[in-house]
Each structure stands twice: as C-alpha cells, then as structure tokens.
PDB file of N, CA and C in Angstrom:
ATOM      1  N   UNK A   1     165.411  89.637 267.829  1.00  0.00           N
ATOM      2  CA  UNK A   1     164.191  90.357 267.524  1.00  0.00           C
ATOM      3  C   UNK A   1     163.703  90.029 266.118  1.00  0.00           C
ATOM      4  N   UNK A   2     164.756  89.853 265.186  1.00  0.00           N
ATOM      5  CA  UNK A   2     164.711  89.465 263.529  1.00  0.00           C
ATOM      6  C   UNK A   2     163.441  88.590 263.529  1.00  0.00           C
ATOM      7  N   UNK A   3     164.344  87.296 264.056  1.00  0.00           N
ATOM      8  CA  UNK A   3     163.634  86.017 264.052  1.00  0.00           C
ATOM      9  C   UNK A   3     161.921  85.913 264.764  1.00  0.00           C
ATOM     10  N   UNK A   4     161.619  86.735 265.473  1.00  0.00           N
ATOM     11  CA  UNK A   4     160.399  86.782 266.254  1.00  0.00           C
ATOM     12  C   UNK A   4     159.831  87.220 265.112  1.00  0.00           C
ATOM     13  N   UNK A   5     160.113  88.243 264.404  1.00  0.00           N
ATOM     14  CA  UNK A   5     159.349  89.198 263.755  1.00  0.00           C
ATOM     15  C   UNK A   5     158.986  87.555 262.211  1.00  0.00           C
ATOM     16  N   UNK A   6     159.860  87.413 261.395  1.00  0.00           N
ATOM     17  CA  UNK A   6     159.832  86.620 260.844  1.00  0.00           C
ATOM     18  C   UNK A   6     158.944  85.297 260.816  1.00  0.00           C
ATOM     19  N   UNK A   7     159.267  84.834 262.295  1.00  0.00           N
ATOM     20  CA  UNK A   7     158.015  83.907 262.309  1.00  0.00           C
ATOM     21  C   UNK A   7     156.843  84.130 263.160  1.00  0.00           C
ATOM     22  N   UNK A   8     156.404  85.189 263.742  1.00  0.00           N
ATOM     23  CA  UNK A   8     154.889  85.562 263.524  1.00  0.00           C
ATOM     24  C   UNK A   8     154.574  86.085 261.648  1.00  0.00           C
ATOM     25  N   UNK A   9     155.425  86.486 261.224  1.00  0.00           N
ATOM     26  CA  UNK A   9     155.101  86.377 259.505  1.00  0.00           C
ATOM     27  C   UNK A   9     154.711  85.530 259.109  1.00  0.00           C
ATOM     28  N   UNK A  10     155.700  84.388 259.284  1.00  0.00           N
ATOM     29  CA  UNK A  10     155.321  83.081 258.302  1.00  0.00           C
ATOM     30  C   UNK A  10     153.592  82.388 259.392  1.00  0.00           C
ATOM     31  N   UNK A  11     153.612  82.824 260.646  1.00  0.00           N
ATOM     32  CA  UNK A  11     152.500  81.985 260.436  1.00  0.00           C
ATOM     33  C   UNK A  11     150.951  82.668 260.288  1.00  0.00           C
ATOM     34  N   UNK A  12     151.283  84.105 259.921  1.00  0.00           N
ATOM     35  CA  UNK A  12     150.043  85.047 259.807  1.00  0.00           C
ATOM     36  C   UNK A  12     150.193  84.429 258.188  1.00  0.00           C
ATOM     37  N   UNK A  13     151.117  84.142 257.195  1.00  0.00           N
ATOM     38  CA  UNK A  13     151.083  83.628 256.057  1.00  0.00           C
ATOM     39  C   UNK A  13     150.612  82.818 255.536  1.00  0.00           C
ATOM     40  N   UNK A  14     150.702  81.736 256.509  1.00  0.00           N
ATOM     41  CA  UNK A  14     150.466  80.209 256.581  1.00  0.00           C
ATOM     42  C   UNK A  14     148.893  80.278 257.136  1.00  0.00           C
ATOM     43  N   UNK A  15     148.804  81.227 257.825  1.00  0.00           N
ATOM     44  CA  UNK A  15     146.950  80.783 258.370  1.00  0.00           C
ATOM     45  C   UNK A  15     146.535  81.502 257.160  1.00  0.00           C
ATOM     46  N   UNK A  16     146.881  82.382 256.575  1.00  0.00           N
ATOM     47  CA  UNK A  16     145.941  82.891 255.509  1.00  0.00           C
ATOM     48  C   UNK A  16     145.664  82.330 254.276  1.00  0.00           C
ATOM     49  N   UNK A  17     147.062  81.361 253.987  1.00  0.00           N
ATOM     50  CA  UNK A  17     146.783  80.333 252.955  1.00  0.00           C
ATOM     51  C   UNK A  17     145.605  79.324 253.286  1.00  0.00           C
ATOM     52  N   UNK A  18     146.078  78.858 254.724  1.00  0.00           N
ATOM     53  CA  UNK A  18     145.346  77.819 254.861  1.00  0.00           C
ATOM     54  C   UNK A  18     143.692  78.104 255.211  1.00  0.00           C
ATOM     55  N   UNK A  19     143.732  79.168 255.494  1.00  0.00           N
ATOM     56  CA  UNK A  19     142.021  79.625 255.701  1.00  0.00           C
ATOM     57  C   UNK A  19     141.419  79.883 254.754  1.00  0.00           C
ATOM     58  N   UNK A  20     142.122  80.365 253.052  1.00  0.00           N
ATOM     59  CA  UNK A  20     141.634  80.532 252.207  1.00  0.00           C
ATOM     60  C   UNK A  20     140.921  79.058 251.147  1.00  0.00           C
ATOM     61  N   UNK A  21     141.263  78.149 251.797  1.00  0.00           N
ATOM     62  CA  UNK A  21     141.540  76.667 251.365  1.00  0.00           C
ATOM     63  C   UNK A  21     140.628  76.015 252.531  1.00  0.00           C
ATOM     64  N   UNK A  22     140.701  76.132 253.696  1.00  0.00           N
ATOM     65  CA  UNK A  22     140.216  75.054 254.886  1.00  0.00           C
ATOM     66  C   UNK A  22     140.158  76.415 255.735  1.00  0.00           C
ATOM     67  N   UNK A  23     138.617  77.051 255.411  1.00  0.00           N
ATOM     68  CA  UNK A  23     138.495  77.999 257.088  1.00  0.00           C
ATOM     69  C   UNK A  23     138.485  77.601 258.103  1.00  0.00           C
ATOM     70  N   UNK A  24     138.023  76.241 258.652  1.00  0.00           N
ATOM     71  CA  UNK A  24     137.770  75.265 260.106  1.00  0.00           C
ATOM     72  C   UNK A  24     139.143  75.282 260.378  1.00  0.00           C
ATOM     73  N   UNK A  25     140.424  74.866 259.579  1.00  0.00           N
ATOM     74  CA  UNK A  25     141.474  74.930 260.119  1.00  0.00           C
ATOM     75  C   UNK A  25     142.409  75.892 260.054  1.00  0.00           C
ATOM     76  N   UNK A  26     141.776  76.873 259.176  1.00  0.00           N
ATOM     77  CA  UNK A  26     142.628  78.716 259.843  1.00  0.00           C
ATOM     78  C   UNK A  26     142.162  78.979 260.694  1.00  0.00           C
ATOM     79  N   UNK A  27     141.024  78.908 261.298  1.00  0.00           N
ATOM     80  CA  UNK A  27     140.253  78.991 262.487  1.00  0.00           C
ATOM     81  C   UNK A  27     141.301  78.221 263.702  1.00  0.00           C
ATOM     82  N   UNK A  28     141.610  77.039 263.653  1.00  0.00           N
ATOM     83  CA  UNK A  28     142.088  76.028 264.475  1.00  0.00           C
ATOM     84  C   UNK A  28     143.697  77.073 265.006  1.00  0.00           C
ATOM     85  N   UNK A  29     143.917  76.719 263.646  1.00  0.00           N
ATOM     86  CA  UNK A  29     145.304  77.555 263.862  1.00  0.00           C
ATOM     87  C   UNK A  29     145.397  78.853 264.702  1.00  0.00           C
ATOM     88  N   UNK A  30     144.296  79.426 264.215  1.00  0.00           N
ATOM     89  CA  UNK A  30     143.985  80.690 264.977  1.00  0.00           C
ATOM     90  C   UNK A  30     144.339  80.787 266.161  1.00  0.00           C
ATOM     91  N   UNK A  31     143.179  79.820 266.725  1.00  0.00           N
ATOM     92  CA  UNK A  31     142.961  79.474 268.246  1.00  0.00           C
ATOM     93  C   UNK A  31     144.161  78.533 269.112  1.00  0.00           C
ATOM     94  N   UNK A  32     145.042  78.456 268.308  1.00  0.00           N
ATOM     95  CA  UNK A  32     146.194  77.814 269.285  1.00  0.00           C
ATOM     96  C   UNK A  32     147.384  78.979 269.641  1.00  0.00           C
ATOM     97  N   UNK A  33     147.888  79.310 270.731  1.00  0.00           N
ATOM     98  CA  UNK A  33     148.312  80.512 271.301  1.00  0.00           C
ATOM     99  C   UNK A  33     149.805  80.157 270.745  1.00  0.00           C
ATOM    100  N   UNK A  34     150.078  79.976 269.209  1.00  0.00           N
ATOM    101  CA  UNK A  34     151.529  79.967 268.696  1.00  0.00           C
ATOM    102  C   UNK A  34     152.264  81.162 269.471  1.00  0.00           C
ATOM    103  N   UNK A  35     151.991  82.436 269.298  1.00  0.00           N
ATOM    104  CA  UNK A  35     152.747  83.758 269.127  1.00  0.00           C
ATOM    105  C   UNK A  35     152.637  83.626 270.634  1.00  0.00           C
ATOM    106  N   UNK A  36     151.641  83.402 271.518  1.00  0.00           N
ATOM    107  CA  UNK A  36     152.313  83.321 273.142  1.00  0.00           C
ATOM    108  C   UNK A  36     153.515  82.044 273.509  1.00  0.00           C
ATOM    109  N   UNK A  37     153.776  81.025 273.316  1.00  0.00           N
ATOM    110  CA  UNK A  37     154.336  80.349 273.088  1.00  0.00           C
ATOM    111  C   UNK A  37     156.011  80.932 272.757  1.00  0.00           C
ATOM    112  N   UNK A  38     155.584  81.531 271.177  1.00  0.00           N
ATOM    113  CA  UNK A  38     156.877  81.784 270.624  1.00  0.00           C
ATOM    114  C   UNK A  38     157.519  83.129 271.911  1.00  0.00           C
ATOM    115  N   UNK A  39     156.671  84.016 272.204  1.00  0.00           N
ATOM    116  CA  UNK A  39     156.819  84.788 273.355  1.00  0.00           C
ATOM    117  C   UNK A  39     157.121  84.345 275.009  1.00  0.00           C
ATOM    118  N   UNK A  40     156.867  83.362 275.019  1.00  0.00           N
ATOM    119  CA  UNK A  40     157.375  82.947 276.528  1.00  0.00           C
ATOM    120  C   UNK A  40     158.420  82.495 276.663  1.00  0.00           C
ATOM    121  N   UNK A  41     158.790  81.752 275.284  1.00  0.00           N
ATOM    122  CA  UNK A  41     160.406  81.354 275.392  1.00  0.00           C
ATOM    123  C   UNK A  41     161.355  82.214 275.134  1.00  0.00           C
ATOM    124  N   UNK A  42     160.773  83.206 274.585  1.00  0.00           N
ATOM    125  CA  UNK A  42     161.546  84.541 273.979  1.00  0.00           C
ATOM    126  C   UNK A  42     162.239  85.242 275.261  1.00  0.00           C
ATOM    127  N   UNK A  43     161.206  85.441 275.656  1.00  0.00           N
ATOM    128  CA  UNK A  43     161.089  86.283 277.327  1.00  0.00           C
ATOM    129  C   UNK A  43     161.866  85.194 278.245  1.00  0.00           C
ATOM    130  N   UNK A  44     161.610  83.941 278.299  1.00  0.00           N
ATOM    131  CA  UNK A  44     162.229  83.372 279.348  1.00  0.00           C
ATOM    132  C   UNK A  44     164.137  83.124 278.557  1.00  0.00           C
ATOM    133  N   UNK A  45     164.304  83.366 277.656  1.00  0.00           N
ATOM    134  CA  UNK A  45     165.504  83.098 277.112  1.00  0.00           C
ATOM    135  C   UNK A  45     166.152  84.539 276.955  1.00  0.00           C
ATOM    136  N   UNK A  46     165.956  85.485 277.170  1.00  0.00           N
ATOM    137  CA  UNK A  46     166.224  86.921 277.379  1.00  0.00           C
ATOM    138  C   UNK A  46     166.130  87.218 278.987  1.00  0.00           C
ATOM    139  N   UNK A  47     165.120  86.878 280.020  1.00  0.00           N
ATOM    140  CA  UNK A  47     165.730  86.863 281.301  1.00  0.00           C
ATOM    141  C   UNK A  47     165.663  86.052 282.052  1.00  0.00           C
ATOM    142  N   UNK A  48     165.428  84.212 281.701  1.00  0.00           N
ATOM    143  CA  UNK A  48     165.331  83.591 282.631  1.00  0.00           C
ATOM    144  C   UNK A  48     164.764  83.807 284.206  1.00  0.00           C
ATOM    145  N   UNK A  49     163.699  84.841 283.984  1.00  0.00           N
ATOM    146  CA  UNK A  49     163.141  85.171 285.480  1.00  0.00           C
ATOM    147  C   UNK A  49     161.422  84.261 285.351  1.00  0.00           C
ATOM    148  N   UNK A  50     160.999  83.900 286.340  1.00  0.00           N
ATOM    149  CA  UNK A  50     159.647  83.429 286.304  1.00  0.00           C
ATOM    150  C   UNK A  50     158.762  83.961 287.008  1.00  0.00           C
ATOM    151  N   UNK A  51     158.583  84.884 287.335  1.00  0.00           N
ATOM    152  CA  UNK A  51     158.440  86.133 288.508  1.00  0.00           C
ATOM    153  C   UNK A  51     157.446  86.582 286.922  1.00  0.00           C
ATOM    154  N   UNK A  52     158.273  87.190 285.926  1.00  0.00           N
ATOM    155  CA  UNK A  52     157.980  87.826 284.713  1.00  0.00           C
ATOM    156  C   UNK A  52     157.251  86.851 284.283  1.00  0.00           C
ATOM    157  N   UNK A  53     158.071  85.517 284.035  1.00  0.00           N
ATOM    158  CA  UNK A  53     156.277  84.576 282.829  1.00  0.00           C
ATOM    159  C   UNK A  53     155.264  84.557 283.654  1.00  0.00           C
ATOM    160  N   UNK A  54     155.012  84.464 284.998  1.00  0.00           N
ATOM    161  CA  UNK A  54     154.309  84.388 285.708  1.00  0.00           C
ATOM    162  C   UNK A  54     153.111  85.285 285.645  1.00  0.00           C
ATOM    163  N   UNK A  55     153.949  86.863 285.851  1.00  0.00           N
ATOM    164  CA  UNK A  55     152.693  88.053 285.455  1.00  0.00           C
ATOM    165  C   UNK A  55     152.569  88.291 284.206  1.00  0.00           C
ATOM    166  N   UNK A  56     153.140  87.661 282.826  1.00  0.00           N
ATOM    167  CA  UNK A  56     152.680  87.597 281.142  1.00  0.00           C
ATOM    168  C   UNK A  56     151.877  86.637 281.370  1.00  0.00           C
ATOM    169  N   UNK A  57     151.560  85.289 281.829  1.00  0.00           N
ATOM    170  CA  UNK A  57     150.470  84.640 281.608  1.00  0.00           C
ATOM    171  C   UNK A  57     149.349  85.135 282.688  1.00  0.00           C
ATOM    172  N   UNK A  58     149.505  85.505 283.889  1.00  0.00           N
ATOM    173  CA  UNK A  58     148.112  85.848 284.469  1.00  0.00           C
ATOM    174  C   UNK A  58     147.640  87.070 283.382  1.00  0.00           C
ATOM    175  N   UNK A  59     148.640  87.968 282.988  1.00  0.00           N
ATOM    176  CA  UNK A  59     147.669  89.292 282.509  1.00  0.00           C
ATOM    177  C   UNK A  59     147.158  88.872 281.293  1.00  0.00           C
ATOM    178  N   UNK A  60     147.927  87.346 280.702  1.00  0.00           N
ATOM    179  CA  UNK A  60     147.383  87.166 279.282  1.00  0.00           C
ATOM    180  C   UNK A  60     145.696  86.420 279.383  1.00  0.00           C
ATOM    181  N   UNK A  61     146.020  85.634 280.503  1.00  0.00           N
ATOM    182  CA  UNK A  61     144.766  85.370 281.258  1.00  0.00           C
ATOM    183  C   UNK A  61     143.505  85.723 280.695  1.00  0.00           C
ATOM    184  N   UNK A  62     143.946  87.093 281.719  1.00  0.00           N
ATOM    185  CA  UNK A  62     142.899  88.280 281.752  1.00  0.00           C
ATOM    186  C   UNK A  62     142.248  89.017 280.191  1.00  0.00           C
ATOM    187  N   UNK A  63     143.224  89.197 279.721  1.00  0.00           N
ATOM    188  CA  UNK A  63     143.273  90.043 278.128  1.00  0.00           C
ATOM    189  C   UNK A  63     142.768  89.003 277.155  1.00  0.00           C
ATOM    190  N   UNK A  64     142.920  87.603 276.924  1.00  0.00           N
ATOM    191  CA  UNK A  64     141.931  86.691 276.258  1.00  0.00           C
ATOM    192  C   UNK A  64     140.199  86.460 276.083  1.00  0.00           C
ATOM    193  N   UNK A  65     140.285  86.525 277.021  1.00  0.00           N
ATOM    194  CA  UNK A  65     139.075  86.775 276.951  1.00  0.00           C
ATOM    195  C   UNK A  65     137.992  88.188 277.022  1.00  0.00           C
ATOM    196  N   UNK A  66     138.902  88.994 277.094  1.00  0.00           N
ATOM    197  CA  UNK A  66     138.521  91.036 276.885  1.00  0.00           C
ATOM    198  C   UNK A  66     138.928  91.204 275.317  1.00  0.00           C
ATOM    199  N   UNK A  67     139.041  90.236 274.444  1.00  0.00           N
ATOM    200  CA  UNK A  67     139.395  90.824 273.242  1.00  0.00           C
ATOM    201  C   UNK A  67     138.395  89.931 272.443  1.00  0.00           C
ATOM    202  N   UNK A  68     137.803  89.115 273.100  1.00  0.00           N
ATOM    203  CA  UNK A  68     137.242  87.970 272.262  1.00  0.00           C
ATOM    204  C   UNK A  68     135.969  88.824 271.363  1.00  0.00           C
ATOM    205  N   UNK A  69     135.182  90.143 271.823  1.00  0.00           N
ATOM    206  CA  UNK A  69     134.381  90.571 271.074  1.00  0.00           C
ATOM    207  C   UNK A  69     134.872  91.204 270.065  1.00  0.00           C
ATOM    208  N   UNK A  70     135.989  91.288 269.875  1.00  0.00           N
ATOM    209  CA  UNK A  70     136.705  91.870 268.562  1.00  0.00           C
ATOM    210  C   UNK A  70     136.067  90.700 267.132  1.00  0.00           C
ATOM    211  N   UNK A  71     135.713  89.433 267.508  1.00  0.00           N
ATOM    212  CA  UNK A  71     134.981  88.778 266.693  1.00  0.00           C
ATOM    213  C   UNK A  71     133.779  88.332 266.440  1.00  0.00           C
ATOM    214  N   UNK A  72     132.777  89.551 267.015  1.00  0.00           N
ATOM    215  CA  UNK A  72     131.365  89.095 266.975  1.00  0.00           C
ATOM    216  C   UNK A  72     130.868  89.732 265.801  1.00  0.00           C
ATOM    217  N   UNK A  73     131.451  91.282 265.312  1.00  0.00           N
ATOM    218  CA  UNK A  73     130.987  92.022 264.074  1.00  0.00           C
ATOM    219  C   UNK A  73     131.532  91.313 263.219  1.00  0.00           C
ATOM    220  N   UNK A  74     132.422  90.472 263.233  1.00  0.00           N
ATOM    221  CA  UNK A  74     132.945  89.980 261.941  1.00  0.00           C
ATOM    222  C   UNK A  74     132.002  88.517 261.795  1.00  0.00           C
ATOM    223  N   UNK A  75     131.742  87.776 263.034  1.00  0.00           N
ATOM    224  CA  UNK A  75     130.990  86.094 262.487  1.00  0.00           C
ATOM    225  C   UNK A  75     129.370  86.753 262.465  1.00  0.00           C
ATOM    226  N   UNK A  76     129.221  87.919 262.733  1.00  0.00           N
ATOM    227  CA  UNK A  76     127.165  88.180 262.556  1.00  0.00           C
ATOM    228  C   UNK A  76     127.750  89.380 261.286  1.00  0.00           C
ATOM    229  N   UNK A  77     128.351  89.702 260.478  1.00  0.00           N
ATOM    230  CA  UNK A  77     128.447  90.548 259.296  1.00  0.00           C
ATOM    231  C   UNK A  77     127.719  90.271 258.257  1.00  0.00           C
ATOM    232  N   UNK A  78     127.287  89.278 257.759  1.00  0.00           N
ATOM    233  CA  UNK A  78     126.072  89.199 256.605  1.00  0.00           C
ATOM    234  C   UNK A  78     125.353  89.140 257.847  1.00  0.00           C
ATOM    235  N   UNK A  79     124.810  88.770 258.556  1.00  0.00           N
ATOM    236  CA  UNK A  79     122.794  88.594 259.256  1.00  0.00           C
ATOM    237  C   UNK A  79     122.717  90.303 259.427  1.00  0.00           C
ATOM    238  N   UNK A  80     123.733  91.235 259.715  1.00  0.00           N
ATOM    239  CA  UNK A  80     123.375  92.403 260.639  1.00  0.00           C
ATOM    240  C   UNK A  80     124.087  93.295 259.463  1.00  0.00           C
ATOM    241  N   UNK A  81     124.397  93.103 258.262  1.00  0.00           N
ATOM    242  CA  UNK A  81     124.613  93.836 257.191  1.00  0.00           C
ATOM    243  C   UNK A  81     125.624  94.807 256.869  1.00  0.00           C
ATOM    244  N   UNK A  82     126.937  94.572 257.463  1.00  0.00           N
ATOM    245  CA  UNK A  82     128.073  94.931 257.913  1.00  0.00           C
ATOM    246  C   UNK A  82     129.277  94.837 256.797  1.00  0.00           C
ATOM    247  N   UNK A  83     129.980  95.723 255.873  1.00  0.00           N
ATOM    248  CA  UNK A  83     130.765  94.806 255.168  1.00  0.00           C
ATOM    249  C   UNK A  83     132.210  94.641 255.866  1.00  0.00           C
ATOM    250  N   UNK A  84     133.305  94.200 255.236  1.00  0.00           N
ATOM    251  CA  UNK A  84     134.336  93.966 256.363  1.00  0.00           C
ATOM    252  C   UNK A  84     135.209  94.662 256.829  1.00  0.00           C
ATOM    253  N   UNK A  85     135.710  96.062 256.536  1.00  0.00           N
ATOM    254  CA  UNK A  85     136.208  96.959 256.957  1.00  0.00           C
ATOM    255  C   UNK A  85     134.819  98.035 258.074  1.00  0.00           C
ATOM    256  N   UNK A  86     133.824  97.625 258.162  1.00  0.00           N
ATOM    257  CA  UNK A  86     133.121  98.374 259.110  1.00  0.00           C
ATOM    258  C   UNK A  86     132.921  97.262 260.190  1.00  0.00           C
ATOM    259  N   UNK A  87     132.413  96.087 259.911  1.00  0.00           N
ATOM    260  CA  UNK A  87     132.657  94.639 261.040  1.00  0.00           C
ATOM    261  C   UNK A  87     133.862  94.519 261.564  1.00  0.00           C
ATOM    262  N   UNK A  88     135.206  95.049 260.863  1.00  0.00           N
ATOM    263  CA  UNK A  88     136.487  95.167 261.558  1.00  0.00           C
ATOM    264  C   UNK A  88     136.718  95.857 262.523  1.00  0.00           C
ATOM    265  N   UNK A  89     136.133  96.866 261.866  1.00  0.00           N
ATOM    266  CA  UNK A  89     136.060  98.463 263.050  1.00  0.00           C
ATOM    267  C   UNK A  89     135.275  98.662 264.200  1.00  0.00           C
ATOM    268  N   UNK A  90     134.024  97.814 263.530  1.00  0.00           N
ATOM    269  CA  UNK A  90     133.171  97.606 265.096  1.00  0.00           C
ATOM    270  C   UNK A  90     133.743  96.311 265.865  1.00  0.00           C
ATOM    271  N   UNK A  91     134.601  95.881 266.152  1.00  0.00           N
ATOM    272  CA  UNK A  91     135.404  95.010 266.539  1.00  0.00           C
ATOM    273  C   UNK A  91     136.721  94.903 267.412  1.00  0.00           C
ATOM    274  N   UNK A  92     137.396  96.332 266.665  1.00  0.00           N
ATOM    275  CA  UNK A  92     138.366  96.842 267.205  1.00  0.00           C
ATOM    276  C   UNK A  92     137.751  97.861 268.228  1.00  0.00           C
ATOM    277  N   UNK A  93     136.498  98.384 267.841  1.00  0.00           N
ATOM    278  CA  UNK A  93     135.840  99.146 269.048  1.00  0.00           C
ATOM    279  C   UNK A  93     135.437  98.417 270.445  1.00  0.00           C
ATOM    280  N   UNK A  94     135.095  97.805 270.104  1.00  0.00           N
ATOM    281  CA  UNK A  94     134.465  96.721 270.971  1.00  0.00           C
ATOM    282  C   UNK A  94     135.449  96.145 271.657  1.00  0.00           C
ATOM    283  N   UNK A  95     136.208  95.486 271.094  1.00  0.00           N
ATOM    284  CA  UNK A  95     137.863  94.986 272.166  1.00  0.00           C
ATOM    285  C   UNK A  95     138.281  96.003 272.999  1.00  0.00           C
ATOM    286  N   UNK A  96     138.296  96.910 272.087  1.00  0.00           N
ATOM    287  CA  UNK A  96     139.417  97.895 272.275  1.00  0.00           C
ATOM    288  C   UNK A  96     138.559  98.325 273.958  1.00  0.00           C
ATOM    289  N   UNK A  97     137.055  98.829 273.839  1.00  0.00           N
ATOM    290  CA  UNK A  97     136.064  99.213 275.043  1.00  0.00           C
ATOM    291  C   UNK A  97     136.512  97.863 276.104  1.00  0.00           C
ATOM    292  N   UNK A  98     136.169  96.887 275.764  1.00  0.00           N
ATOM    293  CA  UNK A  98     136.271  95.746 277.119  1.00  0.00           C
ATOM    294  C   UNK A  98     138.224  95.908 277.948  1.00  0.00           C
ATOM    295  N   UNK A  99     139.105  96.101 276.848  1.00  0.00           N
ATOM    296  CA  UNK A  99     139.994  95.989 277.418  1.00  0.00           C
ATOM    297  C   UNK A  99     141.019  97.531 278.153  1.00  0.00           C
ATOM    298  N   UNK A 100     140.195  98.085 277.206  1.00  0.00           N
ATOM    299  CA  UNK A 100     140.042 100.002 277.976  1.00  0.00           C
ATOM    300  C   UNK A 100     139.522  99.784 279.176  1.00  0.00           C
ATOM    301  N   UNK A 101     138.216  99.444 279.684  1.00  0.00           N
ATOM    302  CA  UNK A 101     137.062  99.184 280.715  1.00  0.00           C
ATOM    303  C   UNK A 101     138.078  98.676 281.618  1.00  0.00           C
ATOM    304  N   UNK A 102     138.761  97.460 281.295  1.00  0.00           N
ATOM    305  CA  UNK A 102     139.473  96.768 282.845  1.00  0.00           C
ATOM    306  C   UNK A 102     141.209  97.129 282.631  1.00  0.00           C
ATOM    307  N   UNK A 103     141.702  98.268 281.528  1.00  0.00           N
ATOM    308  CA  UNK A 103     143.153  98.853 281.997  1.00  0.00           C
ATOM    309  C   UNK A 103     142.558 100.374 283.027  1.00  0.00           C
ATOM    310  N   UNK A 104     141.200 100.353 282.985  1.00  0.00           N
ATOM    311  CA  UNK A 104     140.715 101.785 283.678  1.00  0.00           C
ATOM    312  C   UNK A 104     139.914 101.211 284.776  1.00  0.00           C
ATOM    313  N   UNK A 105     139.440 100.237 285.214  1.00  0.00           N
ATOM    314  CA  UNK A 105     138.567  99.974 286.394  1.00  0.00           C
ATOM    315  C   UNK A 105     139.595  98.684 286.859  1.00  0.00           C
ATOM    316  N   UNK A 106     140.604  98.314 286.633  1.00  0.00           N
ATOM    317  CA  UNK A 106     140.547  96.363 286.918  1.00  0.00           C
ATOM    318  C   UNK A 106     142.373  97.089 287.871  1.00  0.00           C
ATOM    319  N   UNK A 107     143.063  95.787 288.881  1.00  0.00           N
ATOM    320  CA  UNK A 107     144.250  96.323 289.172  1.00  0.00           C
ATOM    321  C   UNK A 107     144.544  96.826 288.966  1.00  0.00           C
ATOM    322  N   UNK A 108     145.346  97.465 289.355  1.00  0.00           N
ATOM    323  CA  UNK A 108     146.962  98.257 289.180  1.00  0.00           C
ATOM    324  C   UNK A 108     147.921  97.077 288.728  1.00  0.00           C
ATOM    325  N   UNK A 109     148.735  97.392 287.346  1.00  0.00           N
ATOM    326  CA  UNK A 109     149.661  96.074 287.065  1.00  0.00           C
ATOM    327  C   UNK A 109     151.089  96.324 288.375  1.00  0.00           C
ATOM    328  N   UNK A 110     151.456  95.474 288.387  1.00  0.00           N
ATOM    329  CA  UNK A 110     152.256  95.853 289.269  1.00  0.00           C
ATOM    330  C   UNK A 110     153.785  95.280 288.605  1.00  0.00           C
ATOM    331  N   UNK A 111     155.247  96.130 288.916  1.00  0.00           N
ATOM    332  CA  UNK A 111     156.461  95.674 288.500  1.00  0.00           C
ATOM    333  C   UNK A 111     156.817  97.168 288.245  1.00  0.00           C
TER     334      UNK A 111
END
C-alpha cells in the first residue's frame, strides 16, 4: 500500500514541476493513465483475477469521460472571470453532477 501511495506522490510531484516549466507536457503527462496502470497491476498482483480488471476498466471506461467537465471552469477561467479556487469548485460540481447523474440513473454495478 506504502509504495502505491509514494508513487502516485512522486508523479503528482513530477507533473507539477514539469507543468510549471513545460504546461503542453504537464498536460501530456496528465493525460496518460499512469495511476490506472500503476492500479491494474496492483489489483492484478493482489488477486490475479480478470473477472475484476475486467469490471475496473469497463467502469473506468465509463467514469473518464463523466469527469472530463471537471476541466472546463478551469481552461474558460480568465474569458468567464473565475479565479482558481471558484473554477475548481465549479468543476468539482460539475464532475461530481455528471458522475452522480449515471451512479443514480446508469446500471447497477454488479459483484
């Protein structure tokens, strides 16, 4: 558990250096699914079942793209006059609504 915790650290560390220096490639970094990755081997090396990665990637599927408006108050925050703890918040509202909307209207998870 140590080690998980540790390196989602170092690379929330590492994108923040590097975004402060090269935003196109904290951005990049962003967008590559490290922490699912570091999580599938985690999970598959704790129960070797594929039954389980199977329903973590369909539901991750699903949840990628229900969170993506968590970044629209933050890239329109200067045009719509937002500073960044209220563009954060309208963000986390906004995710938080799309992915509320389909844990309350969408399947039943099943397991």
């Amino acid at each position: 558990m140590w080690w998980r915790a540790i390196i989602a650290g170092l690379i929330v560390a590492g994108v923040s250096e590097l975004a402060d220096r090269f935003p196109r490639l904290g951005a990049l970094l962003l967008t590559l699914p490290v922490i699912s990755i570091v999580a599938f081997i985690a999970t598959w090396n704790k129960n070797q079942d594929l039954n389980t990665i199977s329903q973590l990637a369909r539901e991750t599927l699903i949840l990628v793209p229900l969170g993506l408006p968590f970044f629209i108050p933050l890239a329109f925050s200067e045009r719509i006059g937002l500073g960044f703890w209220s563009a954060f918040a309208a963000g986390i509202l906004l995710a938080s609504a799309t992915i509320g909307l389909w844990f309350w209207l969408g399947p039943q998870a099943t397991k």
